[in-house]
C-alpha atoms as a PDB file:
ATOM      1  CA  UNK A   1      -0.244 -51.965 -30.122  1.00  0.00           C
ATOM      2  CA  UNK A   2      -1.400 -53.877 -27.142  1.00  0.00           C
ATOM      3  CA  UNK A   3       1.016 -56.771 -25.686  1.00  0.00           C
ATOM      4  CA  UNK A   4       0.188 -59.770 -24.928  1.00  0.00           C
ATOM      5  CA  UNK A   5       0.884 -61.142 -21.172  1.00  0.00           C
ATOM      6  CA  UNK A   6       4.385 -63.823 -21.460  1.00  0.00           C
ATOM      7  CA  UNK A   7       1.818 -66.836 -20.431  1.00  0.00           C
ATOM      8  CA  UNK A   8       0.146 -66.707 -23.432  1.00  0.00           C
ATOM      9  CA  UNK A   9       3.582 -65.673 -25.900  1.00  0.00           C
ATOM     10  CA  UNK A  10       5.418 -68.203 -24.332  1.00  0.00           C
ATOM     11  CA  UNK A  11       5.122 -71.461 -25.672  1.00  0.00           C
ATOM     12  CA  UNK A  12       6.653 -73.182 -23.021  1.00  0.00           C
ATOM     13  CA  UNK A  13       3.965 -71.596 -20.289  1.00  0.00           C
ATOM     14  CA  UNK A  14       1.166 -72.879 -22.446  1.00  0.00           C
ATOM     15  CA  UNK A  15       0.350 -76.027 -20.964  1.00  0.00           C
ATOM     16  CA  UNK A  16      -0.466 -76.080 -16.831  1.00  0.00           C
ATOM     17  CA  UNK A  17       1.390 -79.529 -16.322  1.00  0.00           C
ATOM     18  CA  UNK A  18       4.819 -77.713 -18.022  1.00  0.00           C
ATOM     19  CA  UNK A  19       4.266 -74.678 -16.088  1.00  0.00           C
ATOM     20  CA  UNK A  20       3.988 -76.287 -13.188  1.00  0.00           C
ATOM     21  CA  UNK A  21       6.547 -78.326 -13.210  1.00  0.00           C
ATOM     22  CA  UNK A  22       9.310 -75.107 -14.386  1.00  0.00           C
ATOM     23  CA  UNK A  23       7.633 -73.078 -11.394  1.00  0.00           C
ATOM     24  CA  UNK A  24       8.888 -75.710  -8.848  1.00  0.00           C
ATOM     25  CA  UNK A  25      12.231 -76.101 -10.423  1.00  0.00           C
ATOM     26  CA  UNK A  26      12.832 -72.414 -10.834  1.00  0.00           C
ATOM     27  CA  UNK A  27      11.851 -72.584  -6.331  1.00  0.00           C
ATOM     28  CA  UNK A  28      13.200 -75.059  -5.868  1.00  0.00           C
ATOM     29  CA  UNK A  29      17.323 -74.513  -7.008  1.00  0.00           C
ATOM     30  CA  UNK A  30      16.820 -70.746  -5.921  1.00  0.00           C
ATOM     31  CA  UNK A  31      15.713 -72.047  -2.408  1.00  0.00           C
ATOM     32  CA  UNK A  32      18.400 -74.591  -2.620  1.00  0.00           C
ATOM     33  CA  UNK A  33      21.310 -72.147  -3.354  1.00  0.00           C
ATOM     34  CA  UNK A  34      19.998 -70.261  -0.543  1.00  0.00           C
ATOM     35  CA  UNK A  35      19.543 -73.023   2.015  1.00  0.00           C
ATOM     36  CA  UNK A  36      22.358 -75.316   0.932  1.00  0.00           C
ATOM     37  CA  UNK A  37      19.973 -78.514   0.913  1.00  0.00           C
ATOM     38  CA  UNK A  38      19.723 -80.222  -2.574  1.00  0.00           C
ATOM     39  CA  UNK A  39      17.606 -79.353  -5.313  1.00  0.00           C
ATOM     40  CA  UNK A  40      15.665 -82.409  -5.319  1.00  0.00           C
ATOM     41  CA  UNK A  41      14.712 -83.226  -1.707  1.00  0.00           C
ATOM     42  CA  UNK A  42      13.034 -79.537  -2.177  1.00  0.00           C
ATOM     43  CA  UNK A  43      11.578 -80.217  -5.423  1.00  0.00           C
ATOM     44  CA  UNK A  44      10.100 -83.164  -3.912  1.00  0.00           C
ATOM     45  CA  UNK A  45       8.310 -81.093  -0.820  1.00  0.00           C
ATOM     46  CA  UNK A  46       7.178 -78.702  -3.357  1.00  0.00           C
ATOM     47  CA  UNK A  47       5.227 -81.694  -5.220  1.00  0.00           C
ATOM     48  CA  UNK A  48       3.985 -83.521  -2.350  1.00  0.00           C
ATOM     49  CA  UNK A  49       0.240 -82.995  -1.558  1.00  0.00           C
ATOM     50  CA  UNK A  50      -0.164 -82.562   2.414  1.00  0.00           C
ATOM     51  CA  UNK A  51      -2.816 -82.586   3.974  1.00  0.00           C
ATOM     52  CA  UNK A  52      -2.919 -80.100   7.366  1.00  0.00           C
ATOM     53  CA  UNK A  53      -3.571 -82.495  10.632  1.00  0.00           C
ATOM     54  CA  UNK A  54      -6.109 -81.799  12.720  1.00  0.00           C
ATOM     55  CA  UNK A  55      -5.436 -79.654  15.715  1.00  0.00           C
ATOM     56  CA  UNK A  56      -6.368 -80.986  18.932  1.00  0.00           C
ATOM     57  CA  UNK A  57      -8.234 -78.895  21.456  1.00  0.00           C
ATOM     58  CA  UNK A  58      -7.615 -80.132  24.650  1.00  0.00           C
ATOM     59  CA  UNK A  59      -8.818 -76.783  26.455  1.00  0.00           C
ATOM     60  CA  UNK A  60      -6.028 -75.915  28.989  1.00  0.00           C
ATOM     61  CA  UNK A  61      -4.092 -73.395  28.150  1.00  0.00           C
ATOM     62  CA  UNK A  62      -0.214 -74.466  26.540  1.00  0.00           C
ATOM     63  CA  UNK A  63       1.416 -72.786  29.676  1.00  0.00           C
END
């Protein structure tokens, strides 16, 4: 008999959007337990679309 991976038993995986959104609560209360801030400020910086800023070359070394 050959099994089936859990995303498509699962009913609850089926959908991306409800996925998703389990995925960053799962992260986000483990993180929290671990780092003491609350569940929903890290929830929040899980969601949040960033974009990376541009790095300025200036040239010269840092030092």
């Amino acid at each position: 008999m050959q099994k089936k991976p859990l995303i498509e038993t699962n009913p609850h995986l089926a959908t991306t959007a409800q996925y998703r959104k389990a995925l960053v609560t799962n992260v986000a209360s483990s993180t929290a337990i671990e780092t003491g801030a609350s569940v929903e400020s890290i929830a929040r910086l899980l969601t949040e679309s960033r974009k990376a800023s541009a790095v300025k070359k200036t040239g010269h070394s840092p030092r």
